[in-house]
C-alpha atoms as a PDB file:
ATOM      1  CA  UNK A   1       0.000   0.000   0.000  1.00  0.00           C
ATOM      2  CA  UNK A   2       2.892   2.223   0.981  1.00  0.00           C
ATOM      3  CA  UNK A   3       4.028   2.353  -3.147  1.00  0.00           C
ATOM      4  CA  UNK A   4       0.213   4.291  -3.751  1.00  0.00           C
ATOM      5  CA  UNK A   5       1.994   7.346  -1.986  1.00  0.00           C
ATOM      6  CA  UNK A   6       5.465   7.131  -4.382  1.00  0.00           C
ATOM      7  CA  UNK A   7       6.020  10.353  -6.050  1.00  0.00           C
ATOM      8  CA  UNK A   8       9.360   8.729  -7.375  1.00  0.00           C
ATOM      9  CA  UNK A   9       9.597  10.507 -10.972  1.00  0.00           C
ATOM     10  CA  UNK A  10       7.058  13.184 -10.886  1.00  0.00           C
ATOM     11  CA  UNK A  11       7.826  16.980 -10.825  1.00  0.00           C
ATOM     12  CA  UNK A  12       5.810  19.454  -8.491  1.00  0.00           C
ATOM     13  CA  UNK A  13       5.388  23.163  -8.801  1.00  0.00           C
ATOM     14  CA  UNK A  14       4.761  24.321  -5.451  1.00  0.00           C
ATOM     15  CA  UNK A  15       4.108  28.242  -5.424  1.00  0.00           C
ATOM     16  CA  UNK A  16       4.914  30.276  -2.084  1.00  0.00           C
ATOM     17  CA  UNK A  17       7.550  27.906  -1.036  1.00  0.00           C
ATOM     18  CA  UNK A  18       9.940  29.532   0.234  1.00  0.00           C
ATOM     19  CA  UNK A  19       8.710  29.791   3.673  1.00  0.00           C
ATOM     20  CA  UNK A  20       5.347  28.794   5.890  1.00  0.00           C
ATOM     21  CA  UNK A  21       3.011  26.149   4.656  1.00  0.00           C
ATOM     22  CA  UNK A  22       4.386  25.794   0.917  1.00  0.00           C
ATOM     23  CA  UNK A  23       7.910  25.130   2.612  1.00  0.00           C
ATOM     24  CA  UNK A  24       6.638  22.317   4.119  1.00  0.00           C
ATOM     25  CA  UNK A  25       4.732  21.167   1.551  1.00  0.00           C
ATOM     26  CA  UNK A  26       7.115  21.198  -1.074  1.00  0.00           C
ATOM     27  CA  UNK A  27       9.827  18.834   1.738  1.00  0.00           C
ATOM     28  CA  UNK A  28       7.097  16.652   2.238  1.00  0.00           C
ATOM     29  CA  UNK A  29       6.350  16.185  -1.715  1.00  0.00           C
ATOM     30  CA  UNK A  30      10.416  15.597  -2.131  1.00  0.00           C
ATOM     31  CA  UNK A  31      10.898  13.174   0.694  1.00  0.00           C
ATOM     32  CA  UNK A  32       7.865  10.992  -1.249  1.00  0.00           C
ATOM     33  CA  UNK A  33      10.272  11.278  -3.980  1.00  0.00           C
ATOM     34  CA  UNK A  34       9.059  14.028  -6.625  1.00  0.00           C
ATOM     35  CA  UNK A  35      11.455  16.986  -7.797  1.00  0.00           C
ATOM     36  CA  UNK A  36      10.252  20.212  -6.854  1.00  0.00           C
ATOM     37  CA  UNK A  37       9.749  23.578  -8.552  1.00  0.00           C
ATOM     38  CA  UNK A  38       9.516  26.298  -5.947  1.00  0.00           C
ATOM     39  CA  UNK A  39       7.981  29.539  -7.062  1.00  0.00           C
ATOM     40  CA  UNK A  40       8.096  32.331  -4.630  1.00  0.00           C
ATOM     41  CA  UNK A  41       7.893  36.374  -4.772  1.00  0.00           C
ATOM     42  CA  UNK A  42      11.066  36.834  -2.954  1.00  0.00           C
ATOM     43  CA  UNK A  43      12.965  33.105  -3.565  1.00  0.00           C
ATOM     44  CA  UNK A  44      16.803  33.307  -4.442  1.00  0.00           C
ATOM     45  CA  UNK A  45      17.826  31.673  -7.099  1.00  0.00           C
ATOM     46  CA  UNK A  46      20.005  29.508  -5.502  1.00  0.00           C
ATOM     47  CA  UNK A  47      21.159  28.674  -1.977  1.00  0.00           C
ATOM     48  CA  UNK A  48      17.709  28.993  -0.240  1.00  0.00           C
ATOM     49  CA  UNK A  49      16.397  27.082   2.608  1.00  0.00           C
ATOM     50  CA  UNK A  50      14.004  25.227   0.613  1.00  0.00           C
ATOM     51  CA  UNK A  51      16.835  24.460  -2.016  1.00  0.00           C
ATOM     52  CA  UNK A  52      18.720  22.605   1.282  1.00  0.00           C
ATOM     53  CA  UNK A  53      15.428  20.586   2.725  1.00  0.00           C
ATOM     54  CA  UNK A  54      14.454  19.900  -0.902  1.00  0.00           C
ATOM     55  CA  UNK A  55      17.880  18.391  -2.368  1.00  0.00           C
ATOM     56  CA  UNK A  56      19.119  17.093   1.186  1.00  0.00           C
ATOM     57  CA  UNK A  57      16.204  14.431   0.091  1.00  0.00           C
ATOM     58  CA  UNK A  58      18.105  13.346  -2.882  1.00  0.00           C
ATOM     59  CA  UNK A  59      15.501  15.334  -5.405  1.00  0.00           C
ATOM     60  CA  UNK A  60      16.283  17.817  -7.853  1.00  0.00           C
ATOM     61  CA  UNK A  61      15.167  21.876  -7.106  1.00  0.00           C
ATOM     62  CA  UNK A  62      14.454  24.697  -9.355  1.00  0.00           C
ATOM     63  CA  UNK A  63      14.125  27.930  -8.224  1.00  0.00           C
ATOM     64  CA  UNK A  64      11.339  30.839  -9.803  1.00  0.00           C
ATOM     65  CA  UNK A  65      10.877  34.036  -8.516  1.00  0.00           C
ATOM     66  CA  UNK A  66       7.531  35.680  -9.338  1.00  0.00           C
ATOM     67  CA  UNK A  67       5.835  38.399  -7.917  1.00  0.00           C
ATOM     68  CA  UNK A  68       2.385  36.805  -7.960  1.00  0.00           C
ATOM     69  CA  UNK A  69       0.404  40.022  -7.620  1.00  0.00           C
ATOM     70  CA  UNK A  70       1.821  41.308 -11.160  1.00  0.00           C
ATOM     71  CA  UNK A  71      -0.793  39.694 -13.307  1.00  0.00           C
ATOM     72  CA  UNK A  72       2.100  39.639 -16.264  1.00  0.00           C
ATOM     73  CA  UNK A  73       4.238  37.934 -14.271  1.00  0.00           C
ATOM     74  CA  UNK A  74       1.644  35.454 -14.104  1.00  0.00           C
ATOM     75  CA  UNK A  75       0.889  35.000 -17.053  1.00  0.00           C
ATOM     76  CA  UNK A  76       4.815  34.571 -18.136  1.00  0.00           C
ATOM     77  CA  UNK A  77       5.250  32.391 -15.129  1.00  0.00           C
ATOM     78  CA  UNK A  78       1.964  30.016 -16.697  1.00  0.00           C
ATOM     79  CA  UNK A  79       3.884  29.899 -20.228  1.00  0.00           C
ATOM     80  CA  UNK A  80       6.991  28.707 -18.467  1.00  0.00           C
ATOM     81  CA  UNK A  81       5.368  26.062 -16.555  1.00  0.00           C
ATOM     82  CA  UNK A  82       3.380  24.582 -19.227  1.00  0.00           C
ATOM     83  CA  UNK A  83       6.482  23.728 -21.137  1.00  0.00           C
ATOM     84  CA  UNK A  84       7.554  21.238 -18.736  1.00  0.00           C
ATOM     85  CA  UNK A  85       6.151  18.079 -17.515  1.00  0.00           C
ATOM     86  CA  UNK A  86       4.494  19.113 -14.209  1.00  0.00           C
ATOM     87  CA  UNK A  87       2.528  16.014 -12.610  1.00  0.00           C
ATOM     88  CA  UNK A  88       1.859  18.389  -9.404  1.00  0.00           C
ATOM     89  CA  UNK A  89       0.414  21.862  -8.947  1.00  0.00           C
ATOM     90  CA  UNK A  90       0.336  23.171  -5.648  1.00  0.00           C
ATOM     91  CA  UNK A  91      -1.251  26.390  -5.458  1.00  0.00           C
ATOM     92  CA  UNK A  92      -0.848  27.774  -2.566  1.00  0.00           C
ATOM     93  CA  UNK A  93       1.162  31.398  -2.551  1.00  0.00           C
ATOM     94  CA  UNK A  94      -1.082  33.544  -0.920  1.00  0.00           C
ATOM     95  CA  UNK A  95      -1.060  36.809   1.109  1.00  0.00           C
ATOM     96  CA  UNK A  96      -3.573  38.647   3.832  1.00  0.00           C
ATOM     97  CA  UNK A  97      -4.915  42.503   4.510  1.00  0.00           C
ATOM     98  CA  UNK A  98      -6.256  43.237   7.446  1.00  0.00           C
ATOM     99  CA  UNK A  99      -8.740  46.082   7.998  1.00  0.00           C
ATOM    100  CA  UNK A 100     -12.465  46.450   9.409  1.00  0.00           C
ATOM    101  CA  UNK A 101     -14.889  46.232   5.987  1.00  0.00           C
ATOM    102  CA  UNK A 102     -16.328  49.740   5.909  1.00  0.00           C
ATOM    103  CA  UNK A 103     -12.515  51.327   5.546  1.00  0.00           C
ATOM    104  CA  UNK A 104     -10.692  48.509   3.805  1.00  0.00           C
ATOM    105  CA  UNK A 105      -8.800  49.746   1.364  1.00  0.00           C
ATOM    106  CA  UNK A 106      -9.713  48.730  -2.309  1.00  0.00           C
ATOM    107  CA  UNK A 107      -6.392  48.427  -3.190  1.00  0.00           C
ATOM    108  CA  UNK A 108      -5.708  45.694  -0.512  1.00  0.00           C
ATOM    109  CA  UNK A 109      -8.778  43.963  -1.758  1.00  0.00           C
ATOM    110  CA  UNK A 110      -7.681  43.981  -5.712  1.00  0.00           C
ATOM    111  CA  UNK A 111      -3.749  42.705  -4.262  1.00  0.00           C
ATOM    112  CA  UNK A 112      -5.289  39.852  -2.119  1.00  0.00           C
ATOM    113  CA  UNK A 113      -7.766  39.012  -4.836  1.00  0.00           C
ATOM    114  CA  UNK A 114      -4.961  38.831  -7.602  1.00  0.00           C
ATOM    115  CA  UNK A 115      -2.403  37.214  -5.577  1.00  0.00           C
ATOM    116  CA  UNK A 116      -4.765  34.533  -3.899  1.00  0.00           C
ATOM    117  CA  UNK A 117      -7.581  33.830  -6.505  1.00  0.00           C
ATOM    118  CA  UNK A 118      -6.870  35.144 -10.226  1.00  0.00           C
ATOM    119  CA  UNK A 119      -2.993  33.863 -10.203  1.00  0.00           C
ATOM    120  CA  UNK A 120      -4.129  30.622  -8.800  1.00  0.00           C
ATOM    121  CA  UNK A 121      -6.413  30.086 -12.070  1.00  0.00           C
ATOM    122  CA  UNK A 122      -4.097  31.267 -14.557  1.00  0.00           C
ATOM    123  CA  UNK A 123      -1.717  29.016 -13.696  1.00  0.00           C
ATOM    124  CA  UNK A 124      -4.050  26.433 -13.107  1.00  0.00           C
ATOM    125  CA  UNK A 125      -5.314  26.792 -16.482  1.00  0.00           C
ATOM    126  CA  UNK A 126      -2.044  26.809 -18.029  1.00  0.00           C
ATOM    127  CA  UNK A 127      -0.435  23.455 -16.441  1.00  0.00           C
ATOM    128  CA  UNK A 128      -3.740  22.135 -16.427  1.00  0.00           C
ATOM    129  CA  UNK A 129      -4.426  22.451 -20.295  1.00  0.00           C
ATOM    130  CA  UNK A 130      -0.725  19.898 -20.513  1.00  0.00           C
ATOM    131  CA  UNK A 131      -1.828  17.826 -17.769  1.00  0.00           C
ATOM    132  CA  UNK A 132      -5.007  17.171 -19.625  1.00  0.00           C
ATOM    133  CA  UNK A 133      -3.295  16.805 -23.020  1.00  0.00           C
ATOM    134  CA  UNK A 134      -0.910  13.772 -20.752  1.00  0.00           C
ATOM    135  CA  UNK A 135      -4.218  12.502 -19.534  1.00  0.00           C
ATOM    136  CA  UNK A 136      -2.824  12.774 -15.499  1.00  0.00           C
ATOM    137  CA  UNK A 137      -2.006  14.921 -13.317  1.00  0.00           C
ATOM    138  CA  UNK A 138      -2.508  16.664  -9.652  1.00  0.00           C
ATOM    139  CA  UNK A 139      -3.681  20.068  -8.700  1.00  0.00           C
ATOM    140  CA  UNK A 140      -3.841  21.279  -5.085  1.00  0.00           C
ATOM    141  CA  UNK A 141      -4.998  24.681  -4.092  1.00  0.00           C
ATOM    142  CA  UNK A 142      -4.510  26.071  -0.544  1.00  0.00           C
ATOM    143  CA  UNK A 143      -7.990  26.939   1.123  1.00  0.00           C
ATOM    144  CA  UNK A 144      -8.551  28.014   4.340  1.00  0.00           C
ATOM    145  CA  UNK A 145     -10.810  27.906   7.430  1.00  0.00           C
ATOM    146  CA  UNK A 146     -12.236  31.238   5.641  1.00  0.00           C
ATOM    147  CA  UNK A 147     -13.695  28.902   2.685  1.00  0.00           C
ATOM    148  CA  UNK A 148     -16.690  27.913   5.597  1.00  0.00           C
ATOM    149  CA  UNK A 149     -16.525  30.892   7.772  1.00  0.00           C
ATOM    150  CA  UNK A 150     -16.531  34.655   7.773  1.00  0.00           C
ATOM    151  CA  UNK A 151     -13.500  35.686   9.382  1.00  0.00           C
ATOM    152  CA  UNK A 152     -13.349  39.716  10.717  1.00  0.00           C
ATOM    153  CA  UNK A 153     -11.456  41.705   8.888  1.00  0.00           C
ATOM    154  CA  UNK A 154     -10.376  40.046   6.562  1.00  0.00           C
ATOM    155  CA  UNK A 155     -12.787  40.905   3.417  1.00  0.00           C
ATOM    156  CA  UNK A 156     -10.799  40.515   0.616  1.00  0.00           C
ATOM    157  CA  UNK A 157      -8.738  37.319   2.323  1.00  0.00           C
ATOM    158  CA  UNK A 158     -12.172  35.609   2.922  1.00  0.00           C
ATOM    159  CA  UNK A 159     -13.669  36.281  -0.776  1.00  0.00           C
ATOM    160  CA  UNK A 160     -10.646  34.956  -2.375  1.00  0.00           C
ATOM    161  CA  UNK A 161     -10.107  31.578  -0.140  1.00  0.00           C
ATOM    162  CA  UNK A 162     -13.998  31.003  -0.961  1.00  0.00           C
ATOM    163  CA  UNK A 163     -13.522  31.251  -4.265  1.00  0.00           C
ATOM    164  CA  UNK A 164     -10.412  28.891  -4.433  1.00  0.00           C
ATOM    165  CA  UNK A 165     -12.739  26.112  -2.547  1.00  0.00           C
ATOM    166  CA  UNK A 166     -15.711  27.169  -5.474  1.00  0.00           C
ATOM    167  CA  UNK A 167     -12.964  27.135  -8.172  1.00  0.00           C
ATOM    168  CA  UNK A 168     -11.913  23.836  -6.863  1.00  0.00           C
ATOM    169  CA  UNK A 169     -15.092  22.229  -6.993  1.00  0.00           C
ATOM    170  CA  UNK A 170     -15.591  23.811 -10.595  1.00  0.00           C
ATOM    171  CA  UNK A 171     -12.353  22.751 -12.242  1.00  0.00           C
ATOM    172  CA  UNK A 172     -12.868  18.891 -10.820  1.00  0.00           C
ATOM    173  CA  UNK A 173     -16.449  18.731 -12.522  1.00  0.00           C
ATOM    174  CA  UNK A 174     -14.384  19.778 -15.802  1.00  0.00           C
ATOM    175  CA  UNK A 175     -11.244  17.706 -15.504  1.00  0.00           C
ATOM    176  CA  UNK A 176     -11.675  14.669 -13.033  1.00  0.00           C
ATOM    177  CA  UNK A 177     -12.517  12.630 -15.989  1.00  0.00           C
ATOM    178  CA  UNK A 178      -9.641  13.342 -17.697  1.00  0.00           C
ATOM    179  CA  UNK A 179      -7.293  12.037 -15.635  1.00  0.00           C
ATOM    180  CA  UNK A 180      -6.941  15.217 -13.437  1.00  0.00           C
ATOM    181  CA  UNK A 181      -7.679  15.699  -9.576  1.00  0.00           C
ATOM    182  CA  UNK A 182      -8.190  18.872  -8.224  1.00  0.00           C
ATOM    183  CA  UNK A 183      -8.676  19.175  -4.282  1.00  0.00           C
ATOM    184  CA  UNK A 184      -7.870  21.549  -1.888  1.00  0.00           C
ATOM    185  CA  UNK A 185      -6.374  21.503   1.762  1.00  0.00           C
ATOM    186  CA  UNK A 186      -7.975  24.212   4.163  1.00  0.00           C
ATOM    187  CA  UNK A 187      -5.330  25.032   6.975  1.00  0.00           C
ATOM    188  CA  UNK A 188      -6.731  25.629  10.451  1.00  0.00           C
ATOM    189  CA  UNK A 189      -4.780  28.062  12.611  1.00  0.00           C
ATOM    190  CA  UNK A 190      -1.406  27.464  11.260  1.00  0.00           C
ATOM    191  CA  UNK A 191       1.744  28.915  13.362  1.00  0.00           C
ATOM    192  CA  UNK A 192       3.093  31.283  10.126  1.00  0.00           C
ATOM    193  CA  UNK A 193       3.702  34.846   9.654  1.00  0.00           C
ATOM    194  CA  UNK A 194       0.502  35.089   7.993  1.00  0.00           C
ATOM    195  CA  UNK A 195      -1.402  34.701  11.484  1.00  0.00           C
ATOM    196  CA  UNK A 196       1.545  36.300  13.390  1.00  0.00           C
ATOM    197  CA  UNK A 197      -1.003  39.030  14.310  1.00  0.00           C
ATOM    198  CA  UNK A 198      -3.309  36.699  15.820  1.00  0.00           C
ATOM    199  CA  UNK A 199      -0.549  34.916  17.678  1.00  0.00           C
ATOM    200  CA  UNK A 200       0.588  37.798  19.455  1.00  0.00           C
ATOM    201  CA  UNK A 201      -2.736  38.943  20.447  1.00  0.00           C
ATOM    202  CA  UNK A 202      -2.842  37.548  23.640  1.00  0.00           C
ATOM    203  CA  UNK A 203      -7.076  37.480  23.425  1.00  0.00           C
ATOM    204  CA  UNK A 204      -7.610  36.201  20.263  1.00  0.00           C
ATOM    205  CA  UNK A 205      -4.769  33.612  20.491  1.00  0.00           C
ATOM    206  CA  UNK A 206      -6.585  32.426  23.856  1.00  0.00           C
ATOM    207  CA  UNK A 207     -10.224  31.919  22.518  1.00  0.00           C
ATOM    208  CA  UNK A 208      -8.512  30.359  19.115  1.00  0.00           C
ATOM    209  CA  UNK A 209      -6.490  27.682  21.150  1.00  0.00           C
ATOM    210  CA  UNK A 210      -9.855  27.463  23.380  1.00  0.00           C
ATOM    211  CA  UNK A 211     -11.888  25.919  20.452  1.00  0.00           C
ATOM    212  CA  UNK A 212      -9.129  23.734  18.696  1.00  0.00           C
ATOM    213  CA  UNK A 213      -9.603  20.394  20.267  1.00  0.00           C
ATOM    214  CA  UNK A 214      -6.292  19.154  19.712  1.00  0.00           C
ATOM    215  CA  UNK A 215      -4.987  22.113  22.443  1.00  0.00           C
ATOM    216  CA  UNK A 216      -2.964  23.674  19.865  1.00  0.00           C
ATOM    217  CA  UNK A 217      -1.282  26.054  16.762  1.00  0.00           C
ATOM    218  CA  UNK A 218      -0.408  23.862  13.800  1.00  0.00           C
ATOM    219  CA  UNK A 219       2.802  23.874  12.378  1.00  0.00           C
ATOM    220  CA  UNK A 220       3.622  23.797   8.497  1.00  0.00           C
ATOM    221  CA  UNK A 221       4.926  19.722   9.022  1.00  0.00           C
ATOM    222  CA  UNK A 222       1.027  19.330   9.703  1.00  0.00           C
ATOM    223  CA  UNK A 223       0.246  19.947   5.937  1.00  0.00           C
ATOM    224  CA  UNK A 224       2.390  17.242   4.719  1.00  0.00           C
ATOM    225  CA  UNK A 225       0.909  14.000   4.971  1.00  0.00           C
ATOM    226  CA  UNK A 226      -2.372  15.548   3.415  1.00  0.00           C
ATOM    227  CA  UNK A 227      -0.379  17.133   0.375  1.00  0.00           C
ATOM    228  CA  UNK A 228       1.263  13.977  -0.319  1.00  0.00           C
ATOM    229  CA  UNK A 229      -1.995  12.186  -0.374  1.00  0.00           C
ATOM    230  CA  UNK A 230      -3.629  14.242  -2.621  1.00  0.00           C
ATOM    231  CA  UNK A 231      -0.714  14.641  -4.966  1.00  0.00           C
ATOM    232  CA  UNK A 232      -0.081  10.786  -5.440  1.00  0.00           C
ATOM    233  CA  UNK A 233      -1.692   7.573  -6.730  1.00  0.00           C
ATOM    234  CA  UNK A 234      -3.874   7.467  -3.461  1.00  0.00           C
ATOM    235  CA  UNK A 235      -6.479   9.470  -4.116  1.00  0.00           C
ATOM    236  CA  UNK A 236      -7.140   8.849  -7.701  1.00  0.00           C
ATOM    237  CA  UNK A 237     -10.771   8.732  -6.935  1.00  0.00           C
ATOM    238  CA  UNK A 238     -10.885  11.755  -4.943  1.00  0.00           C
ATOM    239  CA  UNK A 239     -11.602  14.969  -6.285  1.00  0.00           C
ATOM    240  CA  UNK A 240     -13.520  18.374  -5.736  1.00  0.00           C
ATOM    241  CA  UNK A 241     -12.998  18.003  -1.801  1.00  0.00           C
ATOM    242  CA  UNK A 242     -11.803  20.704   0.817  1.00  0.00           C
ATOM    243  CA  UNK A 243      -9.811  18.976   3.276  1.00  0.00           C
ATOM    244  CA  UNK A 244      -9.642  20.326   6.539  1.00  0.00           C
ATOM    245  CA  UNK A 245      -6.193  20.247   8.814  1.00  0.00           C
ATOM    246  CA  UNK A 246      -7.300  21.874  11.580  1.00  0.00           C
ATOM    247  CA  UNK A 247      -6.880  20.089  14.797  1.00  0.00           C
ATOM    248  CA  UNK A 248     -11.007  19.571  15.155  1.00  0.00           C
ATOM    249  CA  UNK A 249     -11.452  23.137  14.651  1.00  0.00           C
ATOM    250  CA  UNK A 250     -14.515  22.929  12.468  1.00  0.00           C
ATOM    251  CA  UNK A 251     -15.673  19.831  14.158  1.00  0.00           C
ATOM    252  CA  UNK A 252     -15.964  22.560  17.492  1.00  0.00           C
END
């Protein structure tokens, strides 16, 4: 049963992997055995952390910087993928403004709408036209806890993270039977700079911990049984699901 996980020979793109959740998403993809492109706004072209954790596996690492809330950029960044073999999509670069509704800036809503719902189609699109041309392949999106619930002020964060579970579901009624899955995982309250400001808010931190059954933050190693699952052989018969990591917290 154990060879259903094997990612031996398969290439991932993982976006926003240079740090957080996509770091340890794109280690846990390698040590199943697949090489890894990492795609981040900020990644170095060589030398990175991710580099180290990815090849220290014995996989190979490519490094693509791309500023994900430049729609161009994008759209280059789509081209470049689809000329290689990518089995794997992960989509999960994201980013978060926070401000109360009635003042939220509609610049901050455009960004976080670009960066964490358009970008994640146009590249799905893109590798998904080859994977579908191939007949096989895997597409992940990152989701969130704010795909079921409201969130407070968070506006634009909570629009776009409901659309990527909607988009999910849309994409698998297209694609799953041509060969191609398309899930998503939905992070609970994941320890990252992303939720930094809730950490240190002594308040909301409390009543967060409070409802999360399992008595704790998640950490990015959390993420990577799940990714690895939905990436391999294993769930060939699973597609257009949300998949909760949360320590209970929607089970609360």
């Amino acid at each position: 049963m154990t060879s259903a996980f094997d990612l031996t020979g398969r290439l991932a793109v993982v976006t926003g992997a240079r740090r957080g959740i996509g770091f340890a998403m794109a280690e846990a993809l390698a040590q199943a055995g697949a090489d890894i492109i990492g795609v981040s706004a900020t990644l170095e072209a060589s030398g990175s952390a991710i580099e180290r954790a990815v090849t220290s596996h014995g996989r190979r690492f490519e490094a693509i910087a791309c500023d994900f809330a430049d729609a161009d950029a994008v759209a280059a960044l789509g081209e470049r993928l689809a000329a290689q073999p990518v089995d794997i999509l992960v989509n999960n670069a994201g980013t978060i403004e926070r401000a109360p509704a009635a003042e939220h800036p509609i610049e901050l809503w455009d960004r976080v709408i670009q960066v964490n719902l358009s970008s994640q189609f146009v590249l799905s699109q893109a590798v998904g036209r080859t994977m579908l041309e191939r007949g096989h392949g895997k597409i992940i999106f990152t989701a969130s806890m704010l795909s079921f619930q409201g969130g407070v002020n968070v506006p634009g964060y909570t629009a776009a993270k409901s659309g990527v579970a909607g988009l999910t579901k849309a994409l698998a009624n297209e694609w799953a039977g041509r060969g191609v899955n398309v899930n998503a995982i939905a992070p609970g309250y994941i320890a990252t700079d992303n939720t930094q400001a809730l950490q240190d808010d002594p308040a909301r931190s409390r009543a967060i911990l409070d409802r999360i059954p399992a008595g704790r933050w998640g950490v990015g190693a959390d993420l990577g049984g799940a990714t690895v699952f939905l990436a391999s052989a294993a769930s060939d018969y699973v597609s257009g699901i949300v998949l909760p990591v949360d320590g209970g917290w929607l089970g609360r």
